[in-house]
Protein backbone atom coordinates (compact mmCIF):
# COMPACT_ATOMS: atom_id res chain seq x y z
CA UNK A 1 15.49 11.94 -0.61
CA UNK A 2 13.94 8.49 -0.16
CA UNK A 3 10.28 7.20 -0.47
CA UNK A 4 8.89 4.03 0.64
CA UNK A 5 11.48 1.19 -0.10
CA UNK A 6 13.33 4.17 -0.56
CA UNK A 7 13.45 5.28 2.89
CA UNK A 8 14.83 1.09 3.39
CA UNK A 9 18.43 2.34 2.00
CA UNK A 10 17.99 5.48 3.42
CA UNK A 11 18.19 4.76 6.72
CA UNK A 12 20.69 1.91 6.30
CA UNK A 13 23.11 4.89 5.21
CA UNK A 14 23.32 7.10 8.10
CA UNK A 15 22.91 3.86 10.34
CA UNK A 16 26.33 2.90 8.83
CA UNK A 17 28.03 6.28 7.99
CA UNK A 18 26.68 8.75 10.58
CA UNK A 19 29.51 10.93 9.47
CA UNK A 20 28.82 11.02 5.96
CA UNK A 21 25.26 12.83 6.47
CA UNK A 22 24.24 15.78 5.04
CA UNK A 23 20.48 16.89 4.50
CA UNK A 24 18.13 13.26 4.15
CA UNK A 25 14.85 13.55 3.36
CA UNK A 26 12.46 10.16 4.37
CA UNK A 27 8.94 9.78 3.21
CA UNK A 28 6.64 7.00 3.72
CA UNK A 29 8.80 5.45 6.53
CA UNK A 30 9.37 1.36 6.04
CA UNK A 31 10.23 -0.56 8.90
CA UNK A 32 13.69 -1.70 8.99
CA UNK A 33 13.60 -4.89 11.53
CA UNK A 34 9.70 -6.04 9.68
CA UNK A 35 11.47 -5.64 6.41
CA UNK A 36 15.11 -7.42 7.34
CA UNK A 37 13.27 -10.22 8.99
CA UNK A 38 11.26 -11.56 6.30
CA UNK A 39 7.68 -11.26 8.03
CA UNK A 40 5.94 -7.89 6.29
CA UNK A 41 3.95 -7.64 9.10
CA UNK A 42 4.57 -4.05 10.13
CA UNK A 43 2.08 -2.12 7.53
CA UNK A 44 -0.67 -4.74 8.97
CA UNK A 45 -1.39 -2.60 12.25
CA UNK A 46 -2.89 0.56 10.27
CA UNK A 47 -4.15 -1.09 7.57
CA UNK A 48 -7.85 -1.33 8.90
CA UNK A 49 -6.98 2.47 10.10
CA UNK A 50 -7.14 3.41 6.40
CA UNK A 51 -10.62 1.43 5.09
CA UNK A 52 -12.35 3.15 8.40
CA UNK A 53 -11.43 6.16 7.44
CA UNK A 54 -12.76 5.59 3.59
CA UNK A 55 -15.86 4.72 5.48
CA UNK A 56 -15.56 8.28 7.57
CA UNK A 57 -14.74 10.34 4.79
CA UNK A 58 -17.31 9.04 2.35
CA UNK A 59 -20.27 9.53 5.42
CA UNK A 60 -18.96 12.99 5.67
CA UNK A 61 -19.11 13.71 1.97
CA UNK A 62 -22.41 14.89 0.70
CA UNK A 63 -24.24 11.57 -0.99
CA UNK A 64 -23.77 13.09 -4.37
CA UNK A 65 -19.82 13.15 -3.74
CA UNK A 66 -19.72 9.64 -2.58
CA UNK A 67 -21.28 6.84 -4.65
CA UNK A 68 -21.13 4.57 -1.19
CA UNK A 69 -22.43 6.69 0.59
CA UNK A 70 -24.35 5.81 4.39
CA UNK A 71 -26.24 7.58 6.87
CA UNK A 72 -23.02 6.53 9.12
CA UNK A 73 -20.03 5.47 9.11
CA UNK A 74 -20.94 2.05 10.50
CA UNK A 75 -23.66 2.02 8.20
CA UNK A 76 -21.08 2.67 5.29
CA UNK A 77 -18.98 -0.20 6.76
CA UNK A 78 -21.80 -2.70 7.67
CA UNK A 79 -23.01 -2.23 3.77
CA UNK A 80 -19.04 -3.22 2.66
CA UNK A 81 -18.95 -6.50 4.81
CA UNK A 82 -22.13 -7.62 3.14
CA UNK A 83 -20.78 -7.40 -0.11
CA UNK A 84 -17.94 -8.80 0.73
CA UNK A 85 -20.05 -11.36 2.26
CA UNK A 86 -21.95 -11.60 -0.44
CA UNK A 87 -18.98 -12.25 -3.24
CA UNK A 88 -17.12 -14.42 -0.91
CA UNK A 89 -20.21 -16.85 -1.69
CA UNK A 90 -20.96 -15.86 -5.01
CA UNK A 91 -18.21 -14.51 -7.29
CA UNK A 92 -18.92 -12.47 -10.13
CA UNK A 93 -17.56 -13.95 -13.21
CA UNK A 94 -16.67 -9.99 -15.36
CA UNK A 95 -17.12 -10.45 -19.25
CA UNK A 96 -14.28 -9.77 -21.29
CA UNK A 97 -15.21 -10.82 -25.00
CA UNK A 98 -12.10 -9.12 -26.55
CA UNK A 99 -10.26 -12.21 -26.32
CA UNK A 100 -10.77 -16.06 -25.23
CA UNK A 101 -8.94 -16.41 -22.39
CA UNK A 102 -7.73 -19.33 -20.33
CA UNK A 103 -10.13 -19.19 -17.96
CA UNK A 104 -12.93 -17.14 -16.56
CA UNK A 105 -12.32 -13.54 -14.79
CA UNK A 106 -13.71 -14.22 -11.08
CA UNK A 107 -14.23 -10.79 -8.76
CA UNK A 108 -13.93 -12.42 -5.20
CA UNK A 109 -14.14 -11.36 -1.93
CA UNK A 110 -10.40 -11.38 -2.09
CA UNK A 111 -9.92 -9.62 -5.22
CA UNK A 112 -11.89 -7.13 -4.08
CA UNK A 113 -10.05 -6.50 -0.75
CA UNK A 114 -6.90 -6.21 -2.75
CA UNK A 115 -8.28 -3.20 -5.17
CA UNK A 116 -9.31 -1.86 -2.19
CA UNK A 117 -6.30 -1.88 -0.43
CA UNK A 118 -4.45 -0.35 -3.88
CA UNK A 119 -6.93 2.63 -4.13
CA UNK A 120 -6.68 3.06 -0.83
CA UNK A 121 -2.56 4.00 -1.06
CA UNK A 122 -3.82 7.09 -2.73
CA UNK A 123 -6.71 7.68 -0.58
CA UNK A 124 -7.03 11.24 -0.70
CA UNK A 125 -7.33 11.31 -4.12
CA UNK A 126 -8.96 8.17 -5.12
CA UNK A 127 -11.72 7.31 -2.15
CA UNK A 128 -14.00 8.84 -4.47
CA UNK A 129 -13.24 6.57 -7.61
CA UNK A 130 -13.38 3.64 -5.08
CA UNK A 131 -16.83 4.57 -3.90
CA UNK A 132 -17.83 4.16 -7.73
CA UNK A 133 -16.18 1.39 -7.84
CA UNK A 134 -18.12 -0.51 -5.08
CA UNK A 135 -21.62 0.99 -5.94
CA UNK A 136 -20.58 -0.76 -8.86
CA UNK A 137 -19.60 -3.47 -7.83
CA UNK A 138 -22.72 -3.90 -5.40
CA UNK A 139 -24.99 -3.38 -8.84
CA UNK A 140 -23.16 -6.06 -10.22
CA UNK A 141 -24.24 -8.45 -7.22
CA UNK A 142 -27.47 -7.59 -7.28
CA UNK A 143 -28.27 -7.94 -10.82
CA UNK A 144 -29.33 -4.29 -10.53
CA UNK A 145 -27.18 -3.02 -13.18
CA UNK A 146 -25.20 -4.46 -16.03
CA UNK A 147 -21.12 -5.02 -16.12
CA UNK A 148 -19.83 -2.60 -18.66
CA UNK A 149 -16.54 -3.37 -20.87
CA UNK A 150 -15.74 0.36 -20.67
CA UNK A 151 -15.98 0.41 -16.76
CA UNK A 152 -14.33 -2.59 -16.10
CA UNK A 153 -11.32 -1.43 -18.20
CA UNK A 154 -11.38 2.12 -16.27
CA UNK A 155 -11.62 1.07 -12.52
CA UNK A 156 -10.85 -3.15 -12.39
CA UNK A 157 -9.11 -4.25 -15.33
CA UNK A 158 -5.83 -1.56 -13.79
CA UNK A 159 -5.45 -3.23 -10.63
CA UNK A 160 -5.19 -7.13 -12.02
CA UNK A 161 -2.27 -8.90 -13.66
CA UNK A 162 -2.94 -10.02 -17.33
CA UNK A 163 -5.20 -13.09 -17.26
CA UNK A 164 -3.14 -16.55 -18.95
CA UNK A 165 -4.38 -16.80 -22.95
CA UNK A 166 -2.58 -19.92 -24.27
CA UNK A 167 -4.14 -19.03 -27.55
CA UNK A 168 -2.94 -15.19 -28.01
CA UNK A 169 -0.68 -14.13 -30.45
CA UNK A 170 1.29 -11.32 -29.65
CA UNK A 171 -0.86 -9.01 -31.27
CA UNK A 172 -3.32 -9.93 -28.82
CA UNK A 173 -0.87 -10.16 -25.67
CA UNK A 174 -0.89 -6.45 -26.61
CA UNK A 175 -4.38 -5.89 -26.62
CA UNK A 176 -3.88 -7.58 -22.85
CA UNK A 177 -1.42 -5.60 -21.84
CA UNK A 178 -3.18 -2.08 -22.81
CA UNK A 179 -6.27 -3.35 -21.09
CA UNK A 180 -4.99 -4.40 -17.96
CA UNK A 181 -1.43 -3.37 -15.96
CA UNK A 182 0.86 -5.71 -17.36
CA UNK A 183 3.45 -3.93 -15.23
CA UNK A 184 2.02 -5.77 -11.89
CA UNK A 185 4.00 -8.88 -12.78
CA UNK A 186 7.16 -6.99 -13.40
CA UNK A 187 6.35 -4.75 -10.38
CA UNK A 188 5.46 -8.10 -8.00
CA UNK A 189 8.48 -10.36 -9.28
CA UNK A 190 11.39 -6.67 -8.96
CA UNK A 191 9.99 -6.12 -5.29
CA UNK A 192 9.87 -10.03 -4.13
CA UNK A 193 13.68 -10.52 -5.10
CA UNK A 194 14.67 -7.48 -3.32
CA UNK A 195 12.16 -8.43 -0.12
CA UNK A 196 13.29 -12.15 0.14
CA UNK A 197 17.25 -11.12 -1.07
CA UNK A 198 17.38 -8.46 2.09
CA UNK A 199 15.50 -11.53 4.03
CA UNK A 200 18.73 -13.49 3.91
CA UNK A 201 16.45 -16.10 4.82
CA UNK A 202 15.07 -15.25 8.45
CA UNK A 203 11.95 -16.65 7.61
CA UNK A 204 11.31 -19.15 5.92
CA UNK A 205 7.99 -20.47 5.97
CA UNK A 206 8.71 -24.35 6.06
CA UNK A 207 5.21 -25.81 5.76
CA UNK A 208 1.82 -25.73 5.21
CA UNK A 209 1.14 -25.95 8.62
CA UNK A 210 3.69 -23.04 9.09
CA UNK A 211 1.96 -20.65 6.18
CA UNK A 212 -1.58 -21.55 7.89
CA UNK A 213 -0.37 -19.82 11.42
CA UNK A 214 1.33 -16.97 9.69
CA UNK A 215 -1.47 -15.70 8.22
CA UNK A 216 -3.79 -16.79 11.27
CA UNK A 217 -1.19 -14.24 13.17
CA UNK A 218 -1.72 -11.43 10.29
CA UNK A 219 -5.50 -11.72 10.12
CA UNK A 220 -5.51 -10.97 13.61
CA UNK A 221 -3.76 -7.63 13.22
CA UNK A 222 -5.73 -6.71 10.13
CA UNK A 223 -9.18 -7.69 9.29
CA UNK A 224 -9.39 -6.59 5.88
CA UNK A 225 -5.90 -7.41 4.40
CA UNK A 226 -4.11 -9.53 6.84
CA UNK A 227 -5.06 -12.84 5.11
CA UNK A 228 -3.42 -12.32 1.54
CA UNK A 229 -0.47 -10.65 2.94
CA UNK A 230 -0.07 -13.38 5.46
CA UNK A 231 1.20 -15.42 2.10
CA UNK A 232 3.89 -12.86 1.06
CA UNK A 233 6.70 -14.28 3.34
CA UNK A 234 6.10 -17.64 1.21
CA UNK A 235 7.65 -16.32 -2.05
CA UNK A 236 10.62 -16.24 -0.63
CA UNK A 237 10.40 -20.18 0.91
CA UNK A 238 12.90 -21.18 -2.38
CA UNK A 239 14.59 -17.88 -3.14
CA UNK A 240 18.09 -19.13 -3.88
CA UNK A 241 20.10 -15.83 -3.49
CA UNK A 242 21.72 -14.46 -0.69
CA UNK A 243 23.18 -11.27 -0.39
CA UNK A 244 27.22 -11.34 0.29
CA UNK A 245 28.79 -10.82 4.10
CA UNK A 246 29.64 -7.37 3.27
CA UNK A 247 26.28 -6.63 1.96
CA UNK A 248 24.09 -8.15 5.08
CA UNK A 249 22.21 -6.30 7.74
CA UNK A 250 19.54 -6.82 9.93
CA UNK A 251 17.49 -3.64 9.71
CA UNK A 252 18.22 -2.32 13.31
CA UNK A 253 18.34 1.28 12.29
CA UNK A 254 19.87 4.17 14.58
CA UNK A 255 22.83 6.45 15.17
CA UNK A 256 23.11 8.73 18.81
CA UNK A 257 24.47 11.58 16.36
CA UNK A 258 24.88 12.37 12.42
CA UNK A 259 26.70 14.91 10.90
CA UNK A 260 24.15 16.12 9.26
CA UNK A 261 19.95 16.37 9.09
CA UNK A 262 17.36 13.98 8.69
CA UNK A 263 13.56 15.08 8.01
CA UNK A 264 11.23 12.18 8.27
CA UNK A 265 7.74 12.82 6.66
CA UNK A 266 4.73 10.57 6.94
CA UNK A 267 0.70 10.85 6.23
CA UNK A 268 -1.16 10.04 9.33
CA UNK A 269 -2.93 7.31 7.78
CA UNK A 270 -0.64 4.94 5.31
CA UNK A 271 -2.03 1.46 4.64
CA UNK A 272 1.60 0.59 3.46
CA UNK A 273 4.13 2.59 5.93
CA UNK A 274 2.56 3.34 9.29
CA UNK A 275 2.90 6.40 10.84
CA UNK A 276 4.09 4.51 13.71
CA UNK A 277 7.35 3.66 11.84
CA UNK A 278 7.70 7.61 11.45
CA UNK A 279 7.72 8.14 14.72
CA UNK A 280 9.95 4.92 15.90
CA UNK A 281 12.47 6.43 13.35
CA UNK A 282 12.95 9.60 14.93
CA UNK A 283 13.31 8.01 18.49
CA UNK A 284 16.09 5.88 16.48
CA UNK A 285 17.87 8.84 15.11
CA UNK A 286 18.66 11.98 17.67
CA UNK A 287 17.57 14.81 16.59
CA UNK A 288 15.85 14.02 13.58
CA UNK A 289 12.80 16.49 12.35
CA UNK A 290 8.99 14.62 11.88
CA UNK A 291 6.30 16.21 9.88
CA UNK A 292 2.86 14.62 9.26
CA UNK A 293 0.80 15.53 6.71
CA UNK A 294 -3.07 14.92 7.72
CA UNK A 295 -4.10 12.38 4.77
CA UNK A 296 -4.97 9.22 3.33
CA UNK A 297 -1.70 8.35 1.09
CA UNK A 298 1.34 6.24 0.74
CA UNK A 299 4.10 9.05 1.03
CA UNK A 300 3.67 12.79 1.62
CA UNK A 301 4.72 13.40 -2.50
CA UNK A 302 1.40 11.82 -3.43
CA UNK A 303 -0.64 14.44 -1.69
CA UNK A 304 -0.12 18.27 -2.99
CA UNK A 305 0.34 20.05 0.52
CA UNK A 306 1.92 23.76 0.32
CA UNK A 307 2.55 23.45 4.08
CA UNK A 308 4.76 20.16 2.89
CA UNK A 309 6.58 21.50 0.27
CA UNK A 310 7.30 24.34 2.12
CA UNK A 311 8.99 22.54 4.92
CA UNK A 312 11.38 20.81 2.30
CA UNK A 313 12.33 23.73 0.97
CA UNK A 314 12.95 25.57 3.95
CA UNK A 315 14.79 22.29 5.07
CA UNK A 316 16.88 22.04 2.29
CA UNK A 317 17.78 25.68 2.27
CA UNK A 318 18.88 25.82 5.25
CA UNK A 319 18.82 22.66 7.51
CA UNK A 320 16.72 23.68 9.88
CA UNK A 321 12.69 21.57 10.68
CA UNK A 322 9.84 22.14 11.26
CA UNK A 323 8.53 23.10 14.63
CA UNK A 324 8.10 19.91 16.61
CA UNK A 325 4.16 18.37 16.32
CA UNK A 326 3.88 20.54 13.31
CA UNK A 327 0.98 19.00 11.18
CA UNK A 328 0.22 20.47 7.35
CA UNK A 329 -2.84 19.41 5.71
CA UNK A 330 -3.94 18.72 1.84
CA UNK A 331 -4.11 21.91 -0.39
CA UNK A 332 -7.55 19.90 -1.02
CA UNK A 333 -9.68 17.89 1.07
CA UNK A 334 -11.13 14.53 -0.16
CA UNK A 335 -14.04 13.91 -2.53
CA UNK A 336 -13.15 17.69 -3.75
């Protein structure tokens, strides 16, 4: 079974070994030609899918469920932009007194977009922590209510690398590390050398001029992301490695038959896999199996569904899908 980048080498297998198939399992479906060619464009077109439904799901939670809560979903939305509007000319500098940093801890309009976007790849479960976080947030703004140490460590501090402190020791590099996720960096720099090593370089962003129009092209397919993941192709502008001949391939998945059975599983709204690639996977494989789950997540696994787990058992039992359009919902529904 393969998840996410999993679900990368997953379908490069029966793509090269059709015969060598037994029962696969793909979650969370990454797109093999976005992925090969360097670009990361693909998760861009259902990106802005996900934050609208955050601002559905929140308008149909009763106001004491949802912190952010509107009269409408557009009035939900329309209250989002403005703070985003409203950091992108003021950031908030957030106090950390722990430790004297390098520099000052700025919340900007970007920032914010990005801890967005990472509570948003557990949606179903976390929409309600990210409602808290931007009534928060909005406080903060306003002047209404104070920054507290204890709530920045709980809902920002998680979702930011370790700021630079030239002057820590590394007793207090610890202290860093258990306040904020440290394993970002590690994270960032592990899945960068695989992205710009399967890349092979073809696409290298070869100017400013270049990077400007790259991200021009990714705004446009994503209003509230497209911008800072226009700039992930550029990591890879000076990436020195390249992966042997017998190691290269170009991410055009497919095989008319396998010898065994491939299940493909997908939420219907992933800000990081599509449920578009899903589907484009099962038109690439002949008769594969597709099963949605009805949620807000990155991978089916990160959303408890008894209708889901289920289906993999039954799969794996016996080989045999799920009936085709077959949709299974959340054991729980969100802000539960």
């Amino acid at each position: 079974m393969g998840a996410s980048y999993g679900t990368t080498l997953g379908a490069t297998f029966p793509t090269l070994f059709p015969d060598r198939v037994g029962r696969m399992i793909l979650d969370g479906v990454d797109s093999g030609e976005d992925h090969f060619s360097g670009k990361y464009e693909s998760f861009l077109l259902g990106a802005d899918d996900v934050f609208k439904q955050f601002f559905r799901q929140c308008h149909a939670a009763e106001s004491s469920e949802c912190a952010f809560w509107g009269v409408s979903p557009s009035a939900i939305q329309n209250r989002f932009e403005r703070l985003l509007q409203a950091l992108r000319r003021n950031p908030i500098e957030l106090p950390y007194t722990k430790l004297q940093l390098d520099e000052p801890i700025l919340l900007t309009e970007r920032r914010l977009r990005e801890i967005v976007y990472a509570y948003a790849r557990s949606g179903h479960t976390e929409f309600r922590n990210l409602a808290v976080t931007l009534a928060a947030v909005e406080g903060f703004e306003k002047l209404s209510s104070p920054i507290h140490e204890d709530f920045l460590k709980s809902k920002i501090w998680p979702w930011l690398v370790p700021p630079p402190c030239s002057r820590c020791s590394e007793q207090d590099r610890a202290v860093l590390r258990k306040d904020f996720d440290d394993m970002s960096a590690g994270i960032y720099f592990g899945t960068s050398s695989i992205r710009c090593t399967d890349a092979d370089g073809r696409f290298i962003v070869s100017s400013v001029e270049h990077l400007k129009e790259h991200v021009s092209a990714s705004s446009a397919k994503s209003r509230y992301v497209g911008d800072w993941a226009g700039v992930l192709p550029a990591v890879c502008r000076k990436w020195p490695f390249r992966p042997p001949p017998s190691q290269k391939f170009d991410g055009k998945y497919g095989a008319k038959s396998i010898s065994g059975e491939l299940l493909i599983l997908s939420t219907t709204y992933d800000i990081c896999t599509p449920v578009r690639n899903a589907r484009q996977l099962q038109e690439q494989f002949s008769g594969s199996h597709l099963l949605l789950q009805d949620a807000v997540s990155h991978c089916t696994l990160s959303v408890h569904s008894e209708g889901v787990s289920e289906a993999i058992r039954n799969f794996l039992a016996s080989g045999s899908g799920p009936q085709s359009d077959l949709v299974c919902f959340p054991d729980r529904p969100p802000f539960a």
